[in-house]
Protein backbone atom coordinates (compact mmCIF):
# COMPACT_ATOMS: atom_id res chain seq x y z
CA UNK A 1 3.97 -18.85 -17.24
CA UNK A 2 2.20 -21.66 -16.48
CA UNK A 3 -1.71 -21.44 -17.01
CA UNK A 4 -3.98 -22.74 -13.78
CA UNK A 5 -7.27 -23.73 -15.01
CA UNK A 6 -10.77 -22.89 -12.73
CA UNK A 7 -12.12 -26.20 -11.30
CA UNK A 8 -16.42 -25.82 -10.69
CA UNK A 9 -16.94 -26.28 -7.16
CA UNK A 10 -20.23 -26.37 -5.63
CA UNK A 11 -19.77 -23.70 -2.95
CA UNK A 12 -21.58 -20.40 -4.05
CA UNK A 13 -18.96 -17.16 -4.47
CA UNK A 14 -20.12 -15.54 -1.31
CA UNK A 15 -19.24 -18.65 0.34
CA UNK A 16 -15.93 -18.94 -1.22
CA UNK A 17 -15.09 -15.46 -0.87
CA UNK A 18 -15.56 -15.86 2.80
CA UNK A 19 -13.46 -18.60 3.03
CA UNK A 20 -11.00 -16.77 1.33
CA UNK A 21 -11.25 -13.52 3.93
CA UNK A 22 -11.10 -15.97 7.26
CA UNK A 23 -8.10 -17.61 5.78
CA UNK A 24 -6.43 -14.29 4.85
CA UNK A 25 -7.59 -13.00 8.46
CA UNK A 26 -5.70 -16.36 9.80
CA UNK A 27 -2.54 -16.49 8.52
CA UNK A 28 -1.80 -12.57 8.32
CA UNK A 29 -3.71 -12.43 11.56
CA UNK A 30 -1.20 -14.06 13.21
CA UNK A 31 1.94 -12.89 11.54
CA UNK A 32 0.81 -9.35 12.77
CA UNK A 33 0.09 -10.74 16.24
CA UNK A 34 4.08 -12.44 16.62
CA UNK A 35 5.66 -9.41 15.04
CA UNK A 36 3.87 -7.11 17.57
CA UNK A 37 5.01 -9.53 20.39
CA UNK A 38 8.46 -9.64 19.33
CA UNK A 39 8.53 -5.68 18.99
CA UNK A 40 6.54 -5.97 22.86
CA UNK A 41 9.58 -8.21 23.70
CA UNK A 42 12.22 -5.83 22.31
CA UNK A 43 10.86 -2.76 24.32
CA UNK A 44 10.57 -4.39 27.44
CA UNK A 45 14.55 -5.68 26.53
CA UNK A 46 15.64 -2.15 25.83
CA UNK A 47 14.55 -0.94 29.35
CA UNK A 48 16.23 -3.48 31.31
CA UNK A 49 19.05 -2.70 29.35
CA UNK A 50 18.79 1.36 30.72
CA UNK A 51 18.93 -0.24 34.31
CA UNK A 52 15.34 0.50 35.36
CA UNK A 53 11.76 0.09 33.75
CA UNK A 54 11.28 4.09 33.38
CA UNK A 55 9.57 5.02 30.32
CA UNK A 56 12.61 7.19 29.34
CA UNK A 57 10.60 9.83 26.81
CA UNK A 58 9.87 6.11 24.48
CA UNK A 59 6.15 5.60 23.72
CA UNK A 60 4.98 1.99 22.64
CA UNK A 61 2.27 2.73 20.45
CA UNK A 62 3.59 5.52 18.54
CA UNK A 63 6.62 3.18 17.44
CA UNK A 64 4.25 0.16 17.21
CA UNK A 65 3.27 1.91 14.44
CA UNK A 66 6.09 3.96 12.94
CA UNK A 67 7.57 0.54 12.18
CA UNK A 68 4.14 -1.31 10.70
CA UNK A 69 4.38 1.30 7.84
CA UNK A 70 6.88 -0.66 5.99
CA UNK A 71 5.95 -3.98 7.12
CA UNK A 72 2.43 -4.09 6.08
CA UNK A 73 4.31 -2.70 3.10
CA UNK A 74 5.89 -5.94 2.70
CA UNK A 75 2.66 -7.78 4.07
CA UNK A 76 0.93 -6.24 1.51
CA UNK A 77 3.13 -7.43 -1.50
CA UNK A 78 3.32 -11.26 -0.18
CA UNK A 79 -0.41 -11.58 -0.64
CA UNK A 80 -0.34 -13.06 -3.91
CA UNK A 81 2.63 -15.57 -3.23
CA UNK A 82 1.31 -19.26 -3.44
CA UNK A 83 -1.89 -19.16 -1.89
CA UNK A 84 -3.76 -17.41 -5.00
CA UNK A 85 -2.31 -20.41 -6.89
CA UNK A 86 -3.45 -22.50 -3.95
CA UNK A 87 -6.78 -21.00 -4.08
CA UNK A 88 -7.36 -20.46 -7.89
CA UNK A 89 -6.40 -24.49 -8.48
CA UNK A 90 -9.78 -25.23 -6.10
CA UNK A 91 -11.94 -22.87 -8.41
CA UNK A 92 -11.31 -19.83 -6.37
CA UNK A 93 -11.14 -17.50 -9.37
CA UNK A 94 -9.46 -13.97 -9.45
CA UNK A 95 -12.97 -11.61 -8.16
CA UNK A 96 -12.89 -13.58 -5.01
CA UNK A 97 -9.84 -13.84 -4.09
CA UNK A 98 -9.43 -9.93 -4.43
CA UNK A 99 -12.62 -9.60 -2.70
CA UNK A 100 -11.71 -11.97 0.18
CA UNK A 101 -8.51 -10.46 0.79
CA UNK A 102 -10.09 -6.69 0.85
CA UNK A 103 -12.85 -8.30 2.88
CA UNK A 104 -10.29 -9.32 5.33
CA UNK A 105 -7.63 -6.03 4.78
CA UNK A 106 -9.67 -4.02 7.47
CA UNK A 107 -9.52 -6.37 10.61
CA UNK A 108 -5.65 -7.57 10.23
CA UNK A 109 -5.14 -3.93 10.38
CA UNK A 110 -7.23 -3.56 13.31
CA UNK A 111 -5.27 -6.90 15.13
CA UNK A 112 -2.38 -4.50 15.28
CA UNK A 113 -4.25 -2.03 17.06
CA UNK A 114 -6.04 -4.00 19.39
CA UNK A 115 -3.40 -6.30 20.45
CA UNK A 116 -0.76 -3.19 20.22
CA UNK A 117 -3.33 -1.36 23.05
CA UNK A 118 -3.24 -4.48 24.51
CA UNK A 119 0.29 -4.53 25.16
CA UNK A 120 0.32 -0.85 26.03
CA UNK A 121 -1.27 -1.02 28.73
CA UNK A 122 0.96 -4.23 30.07
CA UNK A 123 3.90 -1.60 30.11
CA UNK A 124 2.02 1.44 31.69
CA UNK A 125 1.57 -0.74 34.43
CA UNK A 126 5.14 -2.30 34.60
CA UNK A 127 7.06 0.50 33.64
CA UNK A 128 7.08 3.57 36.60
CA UNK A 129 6.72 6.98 34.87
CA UNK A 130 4.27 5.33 31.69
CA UNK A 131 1.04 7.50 30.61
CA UNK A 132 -0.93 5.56 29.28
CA UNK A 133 -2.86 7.78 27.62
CA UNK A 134 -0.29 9.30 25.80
CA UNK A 135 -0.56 7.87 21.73
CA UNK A 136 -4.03 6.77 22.18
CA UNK A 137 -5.50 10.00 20.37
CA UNK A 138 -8.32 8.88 18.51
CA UNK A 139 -7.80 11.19 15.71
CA UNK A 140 -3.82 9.92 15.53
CA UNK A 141 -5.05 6.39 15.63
CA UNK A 142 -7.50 6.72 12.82
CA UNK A 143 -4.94 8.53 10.46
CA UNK A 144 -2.59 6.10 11.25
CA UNK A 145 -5.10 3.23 10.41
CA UNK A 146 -5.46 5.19 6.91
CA UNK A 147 -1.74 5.40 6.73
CA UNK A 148 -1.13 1.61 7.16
CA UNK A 149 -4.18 0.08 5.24
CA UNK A 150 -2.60 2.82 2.28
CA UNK A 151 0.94 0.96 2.99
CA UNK A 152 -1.05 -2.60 2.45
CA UNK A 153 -2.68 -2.12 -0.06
CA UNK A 154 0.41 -0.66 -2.08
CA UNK A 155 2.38 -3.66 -1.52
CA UNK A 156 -0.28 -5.52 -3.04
CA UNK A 157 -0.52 -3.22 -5.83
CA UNK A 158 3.31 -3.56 -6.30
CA UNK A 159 3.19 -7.42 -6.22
CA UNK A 160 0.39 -7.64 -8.90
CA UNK A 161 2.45 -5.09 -11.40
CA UNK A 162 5.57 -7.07 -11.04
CA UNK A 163 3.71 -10.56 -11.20
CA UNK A 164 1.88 -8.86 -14.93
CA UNK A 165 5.10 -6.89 -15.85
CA UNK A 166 8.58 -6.81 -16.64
CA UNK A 167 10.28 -5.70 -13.29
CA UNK A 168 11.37 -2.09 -15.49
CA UNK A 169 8.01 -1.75 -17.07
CA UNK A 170 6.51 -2.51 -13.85
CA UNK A 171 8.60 0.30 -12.37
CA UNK A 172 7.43 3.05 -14.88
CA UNK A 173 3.71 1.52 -14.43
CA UNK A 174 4.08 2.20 -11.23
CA UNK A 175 5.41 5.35 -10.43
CA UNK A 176 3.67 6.80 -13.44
CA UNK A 177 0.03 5.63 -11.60
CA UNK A 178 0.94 5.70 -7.97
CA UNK A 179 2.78 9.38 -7.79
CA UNK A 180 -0.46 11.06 -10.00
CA UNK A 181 -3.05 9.39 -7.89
CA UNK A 182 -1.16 10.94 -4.31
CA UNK A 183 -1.28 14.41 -5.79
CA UNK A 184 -4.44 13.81 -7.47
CA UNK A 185 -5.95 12.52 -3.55
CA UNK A 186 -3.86 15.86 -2.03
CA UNK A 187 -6.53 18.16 -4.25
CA UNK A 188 -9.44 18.28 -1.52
CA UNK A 189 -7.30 18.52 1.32
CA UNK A 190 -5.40 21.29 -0.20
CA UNK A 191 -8.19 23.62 -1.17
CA UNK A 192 -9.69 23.05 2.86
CA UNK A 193 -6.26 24.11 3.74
CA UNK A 194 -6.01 26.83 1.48
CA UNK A 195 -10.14 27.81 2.44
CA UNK A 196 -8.21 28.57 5.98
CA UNK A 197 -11.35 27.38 8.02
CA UNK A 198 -10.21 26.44 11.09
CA UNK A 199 -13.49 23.78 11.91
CA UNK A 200 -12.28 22.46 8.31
CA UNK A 201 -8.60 21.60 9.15
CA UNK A 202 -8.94 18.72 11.12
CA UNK A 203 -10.67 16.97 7.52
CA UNK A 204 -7.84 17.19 5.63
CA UNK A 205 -5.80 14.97 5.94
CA UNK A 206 -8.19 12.19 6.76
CA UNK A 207 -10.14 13.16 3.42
CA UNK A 208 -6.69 12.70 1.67
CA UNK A 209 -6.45 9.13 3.11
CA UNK A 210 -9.66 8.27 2.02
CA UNK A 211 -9.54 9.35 -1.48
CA UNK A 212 -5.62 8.04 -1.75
CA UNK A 213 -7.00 4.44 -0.01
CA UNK A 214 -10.30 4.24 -2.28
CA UNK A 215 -7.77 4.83 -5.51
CA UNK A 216 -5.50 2.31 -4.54
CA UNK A 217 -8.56 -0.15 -3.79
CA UNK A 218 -9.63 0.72 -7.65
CA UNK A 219 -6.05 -0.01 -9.29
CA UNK A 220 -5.80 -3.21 -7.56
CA UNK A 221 -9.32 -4.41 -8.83
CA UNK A 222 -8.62 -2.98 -12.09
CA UNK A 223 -4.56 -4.68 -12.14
CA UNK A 224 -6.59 -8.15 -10.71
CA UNK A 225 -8.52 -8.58 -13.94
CA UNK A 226 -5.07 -8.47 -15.55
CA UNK A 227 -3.43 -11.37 -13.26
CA UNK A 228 -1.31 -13.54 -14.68
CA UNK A 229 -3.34 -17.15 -13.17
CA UNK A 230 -5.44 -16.83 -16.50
CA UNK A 231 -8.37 -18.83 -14.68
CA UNK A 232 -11.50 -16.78 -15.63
């Protein structure tokens, strides 16, 4: 593989690392924007289709975000791609573009949300029968926001283990990390379960998302000092 070697620039790491996170927030920004329009689109399609605009049982939200589970999957593992040679051939070494790009994780998550809500509201008032209220539970939304920031930051995971290793080493790397840490994150949440409090329940599974999300966070850092741009 072809070795990139750092450039100095003058622009102090905070600065470049927020270069890095608005450019991130850009460009996936707006990929999670169109997709959510086109699924907007879709939904709107599929109820002319029935003959009416009746909700018909459907719920935009809730499969808004059954289907960003596997593309922030995929989101996720095109990080690396050609901008962190893009980046790393300006000086941009390996630290800040992983910082950047967690810097900037949070709020392309949250675009989904807030333009999803958005939308969501365009159909309760064009469709006859739509609640509005119905898949705006805050505690849904917030484990779902766990659940898809886990599915991002797996992808990138993925794409750094295949980018260092062979794709069948990479495979055993994988699973042999990524399986342990779940069960490892399902610990807490098993022993409130298993405590039976009722006041407690409602913790669980947003502890397990935190400890599962903070672990993944760790193994990318930790697979980052390992990428294969040997620039530092």
């Amino acid at each position: 593989m072809k070795i990139i070697k750092e450039t100095p620039v003058k622009q102090p790491p905070y600065k470049r690392v927020g270069k890095v996170a608005w450019d991130m927030l850009k460009l996936q920004g707006s990929v999670i924007i169109g997709a959510t329009g086109i699924i907007f689109v879709l939904n709107l399609i599929f109820y002319y289709a029935r003959g009416n605009f009746s909700d018909g049982g459907s719920n935009f939200m809730i499969h808004l975000q059954e289907r960003a589970y596997i593309f922030f999957l995929i989101v996720g593992f095109m990080i690396l791609g050609k901008m962190g040679a893009v980046y790393m051939k300006v000086g941009v070494t390996r630290r800040e573009f992983y910082y950047g790009n967690l810097l900037a994780s949070i709020p392309v998550v949250l675009s989904l949300f807030v333009v999803g809500v958005f939308l969501h509201g365009i159909l309760s008032l064009v469709l006859t029968g739509y609640a509005f209220g119905e898949g705006l539970a805050i505690g849904n939304l917030v484990k779902s926001f766990l659940k898809i920031l886990q599915y991002y930051y797996m992808g990138w995971f993925i794409s750094l283990v295949y980018k260092r290793f062979s794709v069948a080493k990479g495979m055993v790397i994988f699973f042999g990390v990524a399986i342990p840490a779940f069960i490892f994150s399902m610990l807490p949440a098993m022993m409130i379960e298993s405590d039976g409090a009722p006041e407690l329940m409602g913790l669980a599974s947003p502890i397990q998302g935190i400890i599962f999300t903070g672990i993944l966070i760790w193994l990318i850092y930790l697979m980052n000092r390992r990428f294969p741009y040997m620039i530092e």
